[in-house]
PDB file of N, CA and C in Angstrom:
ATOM      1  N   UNK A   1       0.821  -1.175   0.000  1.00  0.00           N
ATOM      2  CA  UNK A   1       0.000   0.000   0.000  1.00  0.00           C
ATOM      3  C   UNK A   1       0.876   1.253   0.000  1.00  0.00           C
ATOM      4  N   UNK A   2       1.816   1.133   0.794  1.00  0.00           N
ATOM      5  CA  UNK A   2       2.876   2.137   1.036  1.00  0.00           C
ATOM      6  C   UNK A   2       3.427   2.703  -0.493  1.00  0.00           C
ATOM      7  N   UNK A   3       4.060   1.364  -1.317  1.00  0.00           N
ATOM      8  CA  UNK A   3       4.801   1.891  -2.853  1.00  0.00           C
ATOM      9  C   UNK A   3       3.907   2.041  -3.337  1.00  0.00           C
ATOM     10  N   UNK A   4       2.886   1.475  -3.309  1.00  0.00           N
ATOM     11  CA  UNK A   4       1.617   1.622  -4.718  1.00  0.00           C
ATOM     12  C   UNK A   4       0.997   3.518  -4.366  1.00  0.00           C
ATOM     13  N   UNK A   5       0.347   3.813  -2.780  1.00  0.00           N
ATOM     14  CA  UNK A   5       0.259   5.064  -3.121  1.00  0.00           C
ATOM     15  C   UNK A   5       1.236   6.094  -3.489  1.00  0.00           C
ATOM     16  N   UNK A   6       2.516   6.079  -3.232  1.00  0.00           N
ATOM     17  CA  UNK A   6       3.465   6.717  -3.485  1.00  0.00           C
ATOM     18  C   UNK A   6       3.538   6.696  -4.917  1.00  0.00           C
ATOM     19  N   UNK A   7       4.031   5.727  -5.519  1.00  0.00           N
ATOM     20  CA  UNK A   7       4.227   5.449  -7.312  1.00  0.00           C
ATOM     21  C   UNK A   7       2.954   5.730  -7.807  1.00  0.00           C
ATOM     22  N   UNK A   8       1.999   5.870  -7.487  1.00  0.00           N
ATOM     23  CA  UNK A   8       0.865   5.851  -8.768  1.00  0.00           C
ATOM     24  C   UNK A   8       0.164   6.388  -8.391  1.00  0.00           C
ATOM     25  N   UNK A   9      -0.302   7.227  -7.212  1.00  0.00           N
ATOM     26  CA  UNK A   9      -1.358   8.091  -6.474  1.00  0.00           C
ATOM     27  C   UNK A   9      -0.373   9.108  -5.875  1.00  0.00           C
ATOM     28  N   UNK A  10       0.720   9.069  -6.253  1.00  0.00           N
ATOM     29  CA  UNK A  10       1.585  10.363  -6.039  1.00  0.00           C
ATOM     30  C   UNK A  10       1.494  11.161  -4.637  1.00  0.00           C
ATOM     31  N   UNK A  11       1.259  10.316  -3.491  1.00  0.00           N
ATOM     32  CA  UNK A  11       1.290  10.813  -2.164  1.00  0.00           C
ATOM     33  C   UNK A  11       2.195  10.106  -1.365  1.00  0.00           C
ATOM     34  N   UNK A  12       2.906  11.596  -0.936  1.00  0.00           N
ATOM     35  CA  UNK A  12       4.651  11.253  -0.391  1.00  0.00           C
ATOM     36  C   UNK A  12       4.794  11.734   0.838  1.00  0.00           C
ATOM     37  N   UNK A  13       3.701  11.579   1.838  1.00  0.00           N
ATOM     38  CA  UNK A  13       4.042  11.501   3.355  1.00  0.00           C
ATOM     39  C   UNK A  13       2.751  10.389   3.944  1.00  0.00           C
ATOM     40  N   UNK A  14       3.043  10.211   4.828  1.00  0.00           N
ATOM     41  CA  UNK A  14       2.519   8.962   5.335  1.00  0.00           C
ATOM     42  C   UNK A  14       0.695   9.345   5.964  1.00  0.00           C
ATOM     43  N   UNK A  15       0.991  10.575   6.179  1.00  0.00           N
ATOM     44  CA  UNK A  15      -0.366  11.307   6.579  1.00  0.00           C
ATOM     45  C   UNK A  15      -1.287  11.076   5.549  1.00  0.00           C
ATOM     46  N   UNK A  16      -0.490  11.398   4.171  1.00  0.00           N
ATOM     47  CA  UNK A  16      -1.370  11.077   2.769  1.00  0.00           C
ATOM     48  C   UNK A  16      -1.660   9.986   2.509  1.00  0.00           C
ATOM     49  N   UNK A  17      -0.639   8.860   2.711  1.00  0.00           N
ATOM     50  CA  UNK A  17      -1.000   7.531   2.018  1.00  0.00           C
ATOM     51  C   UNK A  17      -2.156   7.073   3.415  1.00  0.00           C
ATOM     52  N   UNK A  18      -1.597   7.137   4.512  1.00  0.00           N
ATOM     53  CA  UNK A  18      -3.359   6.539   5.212  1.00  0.00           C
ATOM     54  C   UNK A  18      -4.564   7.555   5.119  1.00  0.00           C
ATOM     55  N   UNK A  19      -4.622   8.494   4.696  1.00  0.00           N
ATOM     56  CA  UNK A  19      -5.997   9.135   4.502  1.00  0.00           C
ATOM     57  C   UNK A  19      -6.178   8.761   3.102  1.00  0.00           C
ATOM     58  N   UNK A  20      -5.147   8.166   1.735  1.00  0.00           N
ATOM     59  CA  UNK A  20      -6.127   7.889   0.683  1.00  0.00           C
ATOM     60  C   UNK A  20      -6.414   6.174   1.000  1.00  0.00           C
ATOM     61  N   UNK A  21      -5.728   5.752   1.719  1.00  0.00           N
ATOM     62  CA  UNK A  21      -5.953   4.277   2.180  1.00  0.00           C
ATOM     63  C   UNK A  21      -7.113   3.797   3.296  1.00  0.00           C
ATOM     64  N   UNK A  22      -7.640   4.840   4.297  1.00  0.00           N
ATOM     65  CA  UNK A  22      -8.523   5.237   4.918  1.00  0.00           C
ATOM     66  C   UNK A  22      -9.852   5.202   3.623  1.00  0.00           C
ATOM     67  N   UNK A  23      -9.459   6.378   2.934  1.00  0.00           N
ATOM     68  CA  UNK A  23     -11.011   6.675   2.139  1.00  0.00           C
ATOM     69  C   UNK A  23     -10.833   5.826   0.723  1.00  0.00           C
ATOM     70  N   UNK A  24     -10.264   5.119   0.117  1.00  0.00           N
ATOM     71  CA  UNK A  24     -10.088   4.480  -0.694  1.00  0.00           C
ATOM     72  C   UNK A  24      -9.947   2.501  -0.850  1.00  0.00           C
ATOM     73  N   UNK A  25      -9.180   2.182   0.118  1.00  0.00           N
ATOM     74  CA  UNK A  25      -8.605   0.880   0.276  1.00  0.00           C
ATOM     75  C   UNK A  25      -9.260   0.154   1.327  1.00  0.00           C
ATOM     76  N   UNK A  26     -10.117   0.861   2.226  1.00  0.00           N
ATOM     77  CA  UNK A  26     -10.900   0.164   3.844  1.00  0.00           C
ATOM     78  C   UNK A  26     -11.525  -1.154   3.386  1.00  0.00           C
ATOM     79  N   UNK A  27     -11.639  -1.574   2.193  1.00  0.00           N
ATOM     80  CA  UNK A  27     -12.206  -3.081   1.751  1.00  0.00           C
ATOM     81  C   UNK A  27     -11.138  -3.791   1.702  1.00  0.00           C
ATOM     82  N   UNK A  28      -9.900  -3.321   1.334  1.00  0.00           N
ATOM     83  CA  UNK A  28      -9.068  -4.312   0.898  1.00  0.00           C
ATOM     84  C   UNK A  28      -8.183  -4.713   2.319  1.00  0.00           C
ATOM     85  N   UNK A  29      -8.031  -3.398   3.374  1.00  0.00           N
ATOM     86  CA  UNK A  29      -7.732  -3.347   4.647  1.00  0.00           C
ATOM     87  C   UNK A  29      -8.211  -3.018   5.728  1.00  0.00           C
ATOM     88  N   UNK A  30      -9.418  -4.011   6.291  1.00  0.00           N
ATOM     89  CA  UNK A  30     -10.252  -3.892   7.332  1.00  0.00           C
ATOM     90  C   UNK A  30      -9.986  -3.234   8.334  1.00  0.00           C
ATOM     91  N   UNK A  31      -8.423  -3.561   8.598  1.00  0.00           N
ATOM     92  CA  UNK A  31      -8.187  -3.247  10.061  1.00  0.00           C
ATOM     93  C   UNK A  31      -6.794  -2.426   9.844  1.00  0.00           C
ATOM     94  N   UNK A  32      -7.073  -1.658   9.211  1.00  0.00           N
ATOM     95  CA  UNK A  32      -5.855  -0.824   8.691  1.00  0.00           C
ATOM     96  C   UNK A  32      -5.541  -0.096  10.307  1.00  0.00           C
ATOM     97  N   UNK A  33      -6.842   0.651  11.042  1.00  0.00           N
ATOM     98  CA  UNK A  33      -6.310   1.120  12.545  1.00  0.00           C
ATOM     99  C   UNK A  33      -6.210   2.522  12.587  1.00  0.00           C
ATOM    100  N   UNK A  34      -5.611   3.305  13.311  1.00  0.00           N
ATOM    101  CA  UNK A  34      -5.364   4.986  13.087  1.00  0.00           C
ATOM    102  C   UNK A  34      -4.177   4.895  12.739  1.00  0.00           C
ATOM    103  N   UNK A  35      -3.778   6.558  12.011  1.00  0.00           N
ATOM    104  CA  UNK A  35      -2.827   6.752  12.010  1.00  0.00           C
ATOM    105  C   UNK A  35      -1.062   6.363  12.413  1.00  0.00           C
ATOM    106  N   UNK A  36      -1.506   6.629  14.004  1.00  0.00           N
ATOM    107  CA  UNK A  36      -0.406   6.096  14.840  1.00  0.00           C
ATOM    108  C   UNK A  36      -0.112   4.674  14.521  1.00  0.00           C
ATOM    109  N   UNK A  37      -0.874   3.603  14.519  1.00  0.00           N
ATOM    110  CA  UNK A  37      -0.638   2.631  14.642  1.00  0.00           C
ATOM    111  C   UNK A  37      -0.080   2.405  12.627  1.00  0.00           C
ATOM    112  N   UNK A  38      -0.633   2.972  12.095  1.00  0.00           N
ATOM    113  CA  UNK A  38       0.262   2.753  10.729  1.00  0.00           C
ATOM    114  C   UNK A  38       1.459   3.361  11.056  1.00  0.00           C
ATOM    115  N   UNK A  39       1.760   4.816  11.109  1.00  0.00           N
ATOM    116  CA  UNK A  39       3.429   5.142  11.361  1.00  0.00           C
ATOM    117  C   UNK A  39       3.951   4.018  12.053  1.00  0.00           C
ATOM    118  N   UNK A  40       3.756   3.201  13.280  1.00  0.00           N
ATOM    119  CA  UNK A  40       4.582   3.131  14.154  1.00  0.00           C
ATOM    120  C   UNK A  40       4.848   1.401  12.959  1.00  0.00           C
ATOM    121  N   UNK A  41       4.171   0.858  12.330  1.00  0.00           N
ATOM    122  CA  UNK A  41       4.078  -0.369  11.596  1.00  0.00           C
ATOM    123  C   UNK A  41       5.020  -0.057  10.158  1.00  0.00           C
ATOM    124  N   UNK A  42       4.974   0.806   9.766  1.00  0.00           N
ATOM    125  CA  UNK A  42       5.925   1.667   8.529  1.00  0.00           C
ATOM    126  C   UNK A  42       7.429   1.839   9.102  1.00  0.00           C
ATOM    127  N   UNK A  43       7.945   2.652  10.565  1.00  0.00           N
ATOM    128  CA  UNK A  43       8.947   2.766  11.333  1.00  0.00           C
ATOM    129  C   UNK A  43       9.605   1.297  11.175  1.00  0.00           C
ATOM    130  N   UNK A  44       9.049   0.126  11.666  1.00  0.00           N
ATOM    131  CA  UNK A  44       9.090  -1.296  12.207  1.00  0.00           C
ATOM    132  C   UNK A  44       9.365  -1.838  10.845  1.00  0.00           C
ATOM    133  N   UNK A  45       8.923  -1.384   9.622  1.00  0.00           N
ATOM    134  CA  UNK A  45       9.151  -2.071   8.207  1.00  0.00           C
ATOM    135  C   UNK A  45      10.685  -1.635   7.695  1.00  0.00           C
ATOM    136  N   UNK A  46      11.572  -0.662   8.163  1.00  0.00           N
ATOM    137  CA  UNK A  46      12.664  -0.465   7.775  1.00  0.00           C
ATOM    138  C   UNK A  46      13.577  -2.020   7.223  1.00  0.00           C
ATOM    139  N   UNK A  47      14.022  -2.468   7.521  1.00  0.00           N
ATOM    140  CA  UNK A  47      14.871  -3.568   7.224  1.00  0.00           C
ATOM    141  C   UNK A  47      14.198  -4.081   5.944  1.00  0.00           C
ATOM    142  N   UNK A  48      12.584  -4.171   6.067  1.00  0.00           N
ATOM    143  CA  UNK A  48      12.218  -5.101   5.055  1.00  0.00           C
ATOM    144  C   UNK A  48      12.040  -3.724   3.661  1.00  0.00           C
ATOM    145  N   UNK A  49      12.346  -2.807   3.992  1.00  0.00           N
ATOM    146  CA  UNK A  49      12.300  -1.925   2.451  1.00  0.00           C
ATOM    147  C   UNK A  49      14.090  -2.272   2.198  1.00  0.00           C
ATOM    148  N   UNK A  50      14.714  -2.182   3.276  1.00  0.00           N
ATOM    149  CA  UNK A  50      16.002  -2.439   2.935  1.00  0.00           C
ATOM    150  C   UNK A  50      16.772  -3.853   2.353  1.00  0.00           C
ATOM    151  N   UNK A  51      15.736  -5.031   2.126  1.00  0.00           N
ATOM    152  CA  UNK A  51      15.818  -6.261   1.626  1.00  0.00           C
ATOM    153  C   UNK A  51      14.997  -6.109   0.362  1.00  0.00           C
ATOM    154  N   UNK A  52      14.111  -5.451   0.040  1.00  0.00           N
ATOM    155  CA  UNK A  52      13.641  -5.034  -0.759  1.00  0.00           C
ATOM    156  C   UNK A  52      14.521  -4.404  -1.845  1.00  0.00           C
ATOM    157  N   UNK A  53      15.177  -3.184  -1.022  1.00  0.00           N
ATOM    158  CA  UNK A  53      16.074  -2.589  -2.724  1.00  0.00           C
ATOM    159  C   UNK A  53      17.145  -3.687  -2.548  1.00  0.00           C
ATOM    160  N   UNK A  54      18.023  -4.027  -1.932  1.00  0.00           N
ATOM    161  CA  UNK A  54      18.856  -5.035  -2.706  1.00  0.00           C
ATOM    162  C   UNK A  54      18.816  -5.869  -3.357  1.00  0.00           C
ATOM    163  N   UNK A  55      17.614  -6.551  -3.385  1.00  0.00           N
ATOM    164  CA  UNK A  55      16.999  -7.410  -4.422  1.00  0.00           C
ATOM    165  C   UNK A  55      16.545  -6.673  -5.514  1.00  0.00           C
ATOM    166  N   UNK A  56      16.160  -5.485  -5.819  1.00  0.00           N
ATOM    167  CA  UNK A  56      15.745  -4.501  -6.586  1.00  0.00           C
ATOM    168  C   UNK A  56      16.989  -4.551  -7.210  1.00  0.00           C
ATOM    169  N   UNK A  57      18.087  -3.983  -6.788  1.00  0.00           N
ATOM    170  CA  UNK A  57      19.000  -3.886  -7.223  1.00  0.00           C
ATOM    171  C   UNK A  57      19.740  -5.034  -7.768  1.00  0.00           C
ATOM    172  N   UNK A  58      19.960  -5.986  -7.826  1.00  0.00           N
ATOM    173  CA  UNK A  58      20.555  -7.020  -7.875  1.00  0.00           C
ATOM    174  C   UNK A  58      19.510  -7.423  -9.043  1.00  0.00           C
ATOM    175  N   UNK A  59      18.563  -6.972  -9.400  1.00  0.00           N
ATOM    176  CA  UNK A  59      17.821  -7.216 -10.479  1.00  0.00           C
ATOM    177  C   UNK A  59      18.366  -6.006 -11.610  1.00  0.00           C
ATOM    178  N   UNK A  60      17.853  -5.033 -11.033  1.00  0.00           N
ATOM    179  CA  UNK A  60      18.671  -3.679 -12.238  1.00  0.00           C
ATOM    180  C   UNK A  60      19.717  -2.917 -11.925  1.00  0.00           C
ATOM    181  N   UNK A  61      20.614  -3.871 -11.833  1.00  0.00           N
ATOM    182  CA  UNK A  61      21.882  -3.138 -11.167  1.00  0.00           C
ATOM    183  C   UNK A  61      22.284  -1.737 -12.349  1.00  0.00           C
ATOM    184  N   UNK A  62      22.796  -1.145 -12.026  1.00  0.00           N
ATOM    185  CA  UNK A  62      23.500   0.595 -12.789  1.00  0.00           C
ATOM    186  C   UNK A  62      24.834  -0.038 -12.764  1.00  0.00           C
ATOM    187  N   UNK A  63      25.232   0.947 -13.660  1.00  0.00           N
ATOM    188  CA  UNK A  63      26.893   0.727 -14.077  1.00  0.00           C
ATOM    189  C   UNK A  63      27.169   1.356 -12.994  1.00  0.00           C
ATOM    190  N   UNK A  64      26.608   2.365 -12.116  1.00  0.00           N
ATOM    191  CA  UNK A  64      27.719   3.158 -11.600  1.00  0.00           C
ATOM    192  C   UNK A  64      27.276   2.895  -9.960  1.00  0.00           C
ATOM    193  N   UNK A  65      26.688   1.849  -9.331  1.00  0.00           N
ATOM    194  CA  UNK A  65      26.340   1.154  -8.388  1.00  0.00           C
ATOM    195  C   UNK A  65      27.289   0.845  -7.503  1.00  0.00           C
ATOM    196  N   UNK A  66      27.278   1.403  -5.956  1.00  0.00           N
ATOM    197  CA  UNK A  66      28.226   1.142  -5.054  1.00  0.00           C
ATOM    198  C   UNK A  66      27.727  -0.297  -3.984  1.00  0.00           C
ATOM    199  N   UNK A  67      28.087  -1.267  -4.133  1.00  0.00           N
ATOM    200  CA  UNK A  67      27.653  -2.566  -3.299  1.00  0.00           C
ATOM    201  C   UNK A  67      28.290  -1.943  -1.795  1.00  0.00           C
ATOM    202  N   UNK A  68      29.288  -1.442  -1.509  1.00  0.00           N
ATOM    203  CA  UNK A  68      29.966  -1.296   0.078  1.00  0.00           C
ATOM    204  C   UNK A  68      28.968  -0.025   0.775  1.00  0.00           C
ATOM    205  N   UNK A  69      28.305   0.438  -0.264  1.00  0.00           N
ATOM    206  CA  UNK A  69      27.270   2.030   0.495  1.00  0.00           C
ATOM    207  C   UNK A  69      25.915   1.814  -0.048  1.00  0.00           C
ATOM    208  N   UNK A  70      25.280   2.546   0.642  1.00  0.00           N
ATOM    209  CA  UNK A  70      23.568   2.391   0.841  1.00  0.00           C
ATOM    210  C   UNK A  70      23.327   3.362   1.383  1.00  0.00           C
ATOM    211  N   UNK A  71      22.016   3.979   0.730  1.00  0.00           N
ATOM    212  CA  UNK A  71      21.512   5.133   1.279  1.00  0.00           C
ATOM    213  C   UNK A  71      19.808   4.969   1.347  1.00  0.00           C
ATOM    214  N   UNK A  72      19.216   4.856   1.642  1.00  0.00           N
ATOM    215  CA  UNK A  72      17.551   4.772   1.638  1.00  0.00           C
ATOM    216  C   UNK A  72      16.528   5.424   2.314  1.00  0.00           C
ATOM    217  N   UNK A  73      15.850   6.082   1.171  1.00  0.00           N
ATOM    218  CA  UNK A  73      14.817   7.111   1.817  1.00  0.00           C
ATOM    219  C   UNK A  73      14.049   7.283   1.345  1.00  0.00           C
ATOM    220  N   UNK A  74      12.733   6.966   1.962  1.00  0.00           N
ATOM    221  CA  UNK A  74      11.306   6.386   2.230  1.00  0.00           C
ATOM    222  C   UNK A  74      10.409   7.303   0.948  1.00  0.00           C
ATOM    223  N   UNK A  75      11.206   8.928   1.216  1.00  0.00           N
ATOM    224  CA  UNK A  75      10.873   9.677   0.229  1.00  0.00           C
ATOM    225  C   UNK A  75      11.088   9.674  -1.030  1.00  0.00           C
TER     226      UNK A  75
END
């Protein structure tokens, strides 16, 4: 829910993606919860966005790609 509103509904803070996920997605996520409890579940997902791009990467690696550095941001 997180990449999909970001990439394709073009909302890039977290306030945005649960109010269009609130008024849009409540069928697909019953128990989506308030606010708080999404930030604090997004905070807790770090590692797994960070297993995420390396596999990303390791799929479309760039010529000019540093394997020893990493930088990642949510934004």
């Amino acid at each position: 829910m997180f990449i999909f509103s970001m990439c394709h509904e073009g909302h890039w803070t977290v306030k945005h993606i649960h109010g269009f996920a609130s008024e849009y997605l409540m069928s697909w996520f019953p128990e989506l919860g308030s606010y708080q409890a999404f930030s604090n579940r997004l905070n807790r997902l770090g590692g797994a966005f960070t297993g995420l791009v390396e596999t990303l990467l390791s799929s479309f690696l760039a010529d000019d790609c540093l394997f020893d550095q990493s930088l990642l941001d949510s934004m």
